[in-house]
Structure formats: structure tokens, C-alpha cells
Protein backbone atom coordinates (compact mmCIF):
# COMPACT_ATOMS: atom_id res chain seq x y z
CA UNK A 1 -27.14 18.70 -2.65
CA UNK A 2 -24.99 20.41 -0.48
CA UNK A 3 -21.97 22.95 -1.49
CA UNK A 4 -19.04 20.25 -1.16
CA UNK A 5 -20.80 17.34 -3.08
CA UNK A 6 -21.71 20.15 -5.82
CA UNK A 7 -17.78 20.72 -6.06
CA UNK A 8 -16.76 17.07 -5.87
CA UNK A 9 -19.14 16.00 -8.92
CA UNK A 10 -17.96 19.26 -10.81
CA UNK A 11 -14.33 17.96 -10.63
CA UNK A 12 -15.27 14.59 -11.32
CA UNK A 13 -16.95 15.66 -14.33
CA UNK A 14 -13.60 17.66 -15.23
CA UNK A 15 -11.21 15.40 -14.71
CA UNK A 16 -13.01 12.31 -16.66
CA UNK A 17 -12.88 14.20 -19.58
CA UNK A 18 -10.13 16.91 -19.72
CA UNK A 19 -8.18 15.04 -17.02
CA UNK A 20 -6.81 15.90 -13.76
CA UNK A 21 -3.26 17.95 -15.01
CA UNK A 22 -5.43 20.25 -17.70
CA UNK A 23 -8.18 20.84 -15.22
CA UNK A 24 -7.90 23.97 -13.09
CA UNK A 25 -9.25 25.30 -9.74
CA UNK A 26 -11.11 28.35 -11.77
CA UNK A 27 -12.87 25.66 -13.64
CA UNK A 28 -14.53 23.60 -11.17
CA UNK A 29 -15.46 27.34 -9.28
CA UNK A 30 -16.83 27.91 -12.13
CA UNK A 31 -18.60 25.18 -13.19
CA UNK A 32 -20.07 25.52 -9.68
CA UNK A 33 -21.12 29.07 -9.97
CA UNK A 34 -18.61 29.95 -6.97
CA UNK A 35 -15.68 32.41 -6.88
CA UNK A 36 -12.72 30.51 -6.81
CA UNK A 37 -12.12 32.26 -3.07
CA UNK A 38 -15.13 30.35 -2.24
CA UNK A 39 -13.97 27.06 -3.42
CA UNK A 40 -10.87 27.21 -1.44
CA UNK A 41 -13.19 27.52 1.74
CA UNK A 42 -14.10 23.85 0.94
CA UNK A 43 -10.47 21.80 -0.50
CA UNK A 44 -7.45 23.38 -0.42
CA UNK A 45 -6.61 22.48 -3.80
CA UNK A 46 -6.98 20.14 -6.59
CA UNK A 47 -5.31 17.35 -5.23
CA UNK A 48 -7.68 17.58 -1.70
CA UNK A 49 -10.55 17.05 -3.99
CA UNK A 50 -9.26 14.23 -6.30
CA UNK A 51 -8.31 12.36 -2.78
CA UNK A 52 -11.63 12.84 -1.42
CA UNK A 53 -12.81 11.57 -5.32
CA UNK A 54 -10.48 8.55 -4.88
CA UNK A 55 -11.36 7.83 -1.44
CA UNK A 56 -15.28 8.10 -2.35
CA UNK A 57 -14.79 5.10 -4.56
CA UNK A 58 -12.87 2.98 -2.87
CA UNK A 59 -15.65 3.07 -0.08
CA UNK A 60 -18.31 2.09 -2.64
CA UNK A 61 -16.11 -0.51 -3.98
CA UNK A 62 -16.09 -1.97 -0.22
CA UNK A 63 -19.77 -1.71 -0.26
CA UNK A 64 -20.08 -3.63 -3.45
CA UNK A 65 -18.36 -6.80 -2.21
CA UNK A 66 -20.98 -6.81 1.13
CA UNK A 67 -23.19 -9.17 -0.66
CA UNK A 68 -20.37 -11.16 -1.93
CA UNK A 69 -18.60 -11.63 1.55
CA UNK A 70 -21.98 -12.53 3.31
CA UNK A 71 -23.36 -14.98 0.90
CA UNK A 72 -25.08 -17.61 2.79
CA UNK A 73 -24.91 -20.80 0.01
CA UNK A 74 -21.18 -19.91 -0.64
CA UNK A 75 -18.31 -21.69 1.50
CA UNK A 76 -15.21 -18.96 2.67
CA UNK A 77 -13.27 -20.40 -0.24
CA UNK A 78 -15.62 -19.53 -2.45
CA UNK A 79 -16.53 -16.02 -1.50
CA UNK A 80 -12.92 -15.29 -1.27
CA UNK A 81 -12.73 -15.88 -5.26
CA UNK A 82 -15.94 -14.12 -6.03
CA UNK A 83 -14.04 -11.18 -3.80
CA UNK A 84 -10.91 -10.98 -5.61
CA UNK A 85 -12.12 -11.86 -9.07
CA UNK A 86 -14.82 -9.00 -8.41
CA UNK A 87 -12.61 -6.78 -7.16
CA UNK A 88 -10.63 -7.31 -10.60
CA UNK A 89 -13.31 -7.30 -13.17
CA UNK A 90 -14.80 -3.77 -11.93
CA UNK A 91 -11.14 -2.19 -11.66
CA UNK A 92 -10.29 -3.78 -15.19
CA UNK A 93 -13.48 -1.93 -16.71
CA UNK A 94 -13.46 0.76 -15.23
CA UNK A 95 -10.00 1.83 -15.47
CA UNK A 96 -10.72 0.44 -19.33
CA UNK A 97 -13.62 2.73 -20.20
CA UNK A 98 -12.70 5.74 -18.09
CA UNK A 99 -8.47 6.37 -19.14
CA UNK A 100 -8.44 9.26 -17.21
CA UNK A 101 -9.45 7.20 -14.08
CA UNK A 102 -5.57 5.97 -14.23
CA UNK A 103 -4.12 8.87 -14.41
CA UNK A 104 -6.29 10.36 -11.18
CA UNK A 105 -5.26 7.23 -9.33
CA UNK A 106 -1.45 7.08 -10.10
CA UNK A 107 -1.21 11.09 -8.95
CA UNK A 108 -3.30 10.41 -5.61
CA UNK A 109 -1.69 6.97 -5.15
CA UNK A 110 1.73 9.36 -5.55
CA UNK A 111 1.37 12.10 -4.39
CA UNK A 112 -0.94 11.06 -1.31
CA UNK A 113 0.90 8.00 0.24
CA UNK A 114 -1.65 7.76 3.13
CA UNK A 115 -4.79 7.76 1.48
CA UNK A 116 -3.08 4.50 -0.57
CA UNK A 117 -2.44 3.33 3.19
CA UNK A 118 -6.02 3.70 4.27
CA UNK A 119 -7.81 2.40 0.93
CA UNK A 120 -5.54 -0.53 1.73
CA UNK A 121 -6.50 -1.34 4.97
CA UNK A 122 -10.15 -0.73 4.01
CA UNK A 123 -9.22 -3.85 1.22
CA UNK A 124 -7.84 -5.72 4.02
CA UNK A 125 -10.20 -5.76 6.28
CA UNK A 126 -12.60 -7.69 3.45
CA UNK A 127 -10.35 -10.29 2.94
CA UNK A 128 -9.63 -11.04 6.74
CA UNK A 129 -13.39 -11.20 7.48
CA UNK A 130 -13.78 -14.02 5.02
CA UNK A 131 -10.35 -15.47 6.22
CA UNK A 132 -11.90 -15.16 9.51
CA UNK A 133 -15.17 -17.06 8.40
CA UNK A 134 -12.91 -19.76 6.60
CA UNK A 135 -11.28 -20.44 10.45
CA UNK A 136 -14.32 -20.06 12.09
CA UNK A 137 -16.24 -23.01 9.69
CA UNK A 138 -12.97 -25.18 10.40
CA UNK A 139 -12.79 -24.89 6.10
CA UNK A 140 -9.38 -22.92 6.20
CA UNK A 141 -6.63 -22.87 8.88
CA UNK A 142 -5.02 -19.57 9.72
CA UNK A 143 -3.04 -18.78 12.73
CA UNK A 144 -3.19 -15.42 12.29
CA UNK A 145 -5.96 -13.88 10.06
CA UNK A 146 -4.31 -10.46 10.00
CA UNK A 147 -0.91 -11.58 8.95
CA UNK A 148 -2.72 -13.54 6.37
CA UNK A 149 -4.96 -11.25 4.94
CA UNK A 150 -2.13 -8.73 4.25
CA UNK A 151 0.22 -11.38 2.83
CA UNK A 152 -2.84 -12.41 0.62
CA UNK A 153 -3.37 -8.98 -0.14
CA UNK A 154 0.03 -8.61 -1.53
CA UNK A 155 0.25 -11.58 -3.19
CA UNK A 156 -2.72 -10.20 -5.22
CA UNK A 157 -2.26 -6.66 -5.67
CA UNK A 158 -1.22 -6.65 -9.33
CA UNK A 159 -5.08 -7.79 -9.63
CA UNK A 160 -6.67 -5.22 -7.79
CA UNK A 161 -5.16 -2.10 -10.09
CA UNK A 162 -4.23 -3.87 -12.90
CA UNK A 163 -3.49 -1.41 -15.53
CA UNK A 164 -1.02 0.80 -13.24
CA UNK A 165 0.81 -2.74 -13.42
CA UNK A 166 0.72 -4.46 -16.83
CA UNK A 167 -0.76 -4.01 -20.45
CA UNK A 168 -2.03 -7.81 -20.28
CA UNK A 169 -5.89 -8.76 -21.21
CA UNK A 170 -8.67 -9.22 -18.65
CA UNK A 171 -8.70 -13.26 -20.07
CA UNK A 172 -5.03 -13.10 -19.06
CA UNK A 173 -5.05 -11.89 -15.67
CA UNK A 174 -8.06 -13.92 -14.80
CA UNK A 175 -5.78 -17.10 -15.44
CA UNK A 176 -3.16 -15.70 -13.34
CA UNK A 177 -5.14 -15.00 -10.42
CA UNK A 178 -6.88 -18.14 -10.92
CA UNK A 179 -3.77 -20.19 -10.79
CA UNK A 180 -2.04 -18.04 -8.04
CA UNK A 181 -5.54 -18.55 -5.65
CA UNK A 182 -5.14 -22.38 -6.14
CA UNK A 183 -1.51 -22.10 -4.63
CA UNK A 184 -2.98 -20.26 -1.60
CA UNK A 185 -5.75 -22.64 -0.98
CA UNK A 186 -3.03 -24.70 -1.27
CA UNK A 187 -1.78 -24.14 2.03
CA UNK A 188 -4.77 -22.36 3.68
CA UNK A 189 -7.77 -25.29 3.33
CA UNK A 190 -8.05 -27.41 5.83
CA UNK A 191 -7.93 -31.13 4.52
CA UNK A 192 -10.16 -32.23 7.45
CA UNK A 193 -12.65 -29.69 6.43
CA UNK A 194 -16.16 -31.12 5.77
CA UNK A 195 -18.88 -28.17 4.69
CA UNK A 196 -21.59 -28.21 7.69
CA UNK A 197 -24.43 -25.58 8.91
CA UNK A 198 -23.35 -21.73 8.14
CA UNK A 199 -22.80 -19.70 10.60
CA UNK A 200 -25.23 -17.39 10.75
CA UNK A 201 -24.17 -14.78 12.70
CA UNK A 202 -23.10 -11.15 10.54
CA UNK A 203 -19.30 -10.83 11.07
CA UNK A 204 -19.41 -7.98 8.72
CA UNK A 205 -17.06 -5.06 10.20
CA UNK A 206 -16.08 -1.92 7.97
């Protein structure tokens, strides 16, 4: 394990249980075995390393919806719910069992407006691959998949962080999305559309 990981787990550790405001530079040094002159070699201070924390798991989240966006039996609508309704069950629990998780994201999310920008696009990118597939198939009809994908995007992004939004149950914002998807399909499936061979080539693009 090198130096930097060793610091980044150290915090992590720190701020899931004291939380990011009570923990201090001098802690994670220490908690490293490092001076806290040589921590300051690696991050320039708290907040650097929380951002990089942040930004570590909204890659993996990414990489967690791979198999979901690529799923050979599953038409584009179809992968597009298991994406968003995925996306939402592993925020809602994990924001639910780790508190302190909501507190590290509202402070980056504040206090670092372009990492929120990038972890965004990253998000995007998902949904306009399967948006992409949908056109592709002939199963959903979209002028402009980038346009889409962000409008979808913001249509749904009460879903994606839910408890920096609302207080309401996971049962409860399942409905929602549920009903709010239907309304997209609404005007994104192609009536036409009949379900014929996949297309098999990867279109997946990180």
C-alpha cells in the first residue's frame, strides 16, 4: 500500500466515525505514523483528501452499474430503470448506515463545486450510453442523446442523493421515481419499436 492510499483510508476511517469537522490534520498524520509536515507533502489539507474520498466513490459507483448497462437479456428501457433505481437504493443505504457520509458529501459538494461538476458528468455519461443503445435498437427516439441524458439526469437528481434532499422513506421515493420514469418513457419509446437481435457490440465508454 503506498503512502497516499495509507492517508486516504486513515481519513476515511476518521471521518466515518468522528466526522469530517472534529477530525484534524494531526490525526490522520498520526494515525499514519507521519509528521503532519509529511502529510502535507501528499493533500494540502483536509478538504483535498475528503474530495479525493468523494471522488473515489463516485468512480466505483460508475463501475457498479457496468453490468447493469451491458446486460444482454435486458431492452434500453429496462436497463435504464435497473440504472436509476440502483443508483438510488445504494445511495439510500449508504447514506442511511454511514450519517457521516452526508455530512462529507454536502461540504465537498459545497465547498468543491467542480468535483460536483465532474461526478456529474461521470453520471451522465451512463445514462447517455443506454439512451444511446435505446436509439440505436430503434426502442427509444432521441434526437439528441446528450441533451437528453442531462435533462433526464435532472429530472432525477433528487433520487440519486436523496437524503441531502428530503426525509421521505426508500418505499416512498421508489414510487416517485417509478411514476416520474413512466412519464419519460412516455415521450422517449418509440411506438414502432418491436424488440429484435441485441446489438452486440460494447458501447461502454467511461
Amino acid at each position: 500500500m503506498n503512502t497516499r492510499t495509507q492517508i486516504i483510508l486513515a481519513a476515511k476511517e476518521r471521518f466515518s466515525h468522528y466526522g469530517y469537522p472534529k477530525t484534524t490534520m494531526a490525526e490522520v498524520a498520526t494515525d499514519c505514523n507521519m509528521s503532519p509536515g509529511n502529510l502535507y507533502r501528499y493533500f494540502k489539507g483536509k478538504l483535498d483528501i475528503a474530495t479525493e474520498i468523494a471522488r473515489e466513490e463516485s468512480i466505483m459507483t460508475v463501475e457498479r452499474l457496468r453490468p447493469l448497462i451491458d446486460c444482454p437479456v435486458r431492452s434500453a428501457g429496462e436497463r435504464l430503470e435497473e440504472v436509476m433505481f440502483s443508483g438510488l437504493r445504494e445511495s439510500f443505504h449508504k447514506l442511511e448506515n454511514k450519517p457521516k457520509a452526508v455530512e462529507l458529501a454536502q461540504i465537498v459538494s459545497t465547498q468543491r463545486p467542480r468535483f460536483l461538476l465532474e461526478s456529474l458528468r461521470r453520471e451522465r455519461r451512463v445514462i447517455a450510453i443506454v439512451l444511446d443503445y435505446g436509439r440505436k435498437t430503434g426502442e427509444f427516439v432521441v434526437q439528441d442523446v446528450s441533451r437528453t441524458a442531462a435533462t433526464l439526469q435532472a429530472a432525477t437528481m433528487k433520487y440519486h442523493y436523496p437524503q441531502l434532499f428530503t426525509h421521505q422513506t426508500l418505499q416512498e421515493l421508489e414510487a416517485e421515481l417509478s411514476a416520474m420514469l413512466k412519464l419519460f418513457f412516455a415521450g422517449l419509446v418509440n411506438s414502432d419499436y418491436e424488440q429484435t437481435e441485441e446489438i452486440t457490440e460494447k458501447t461502454l465508454s467511461f
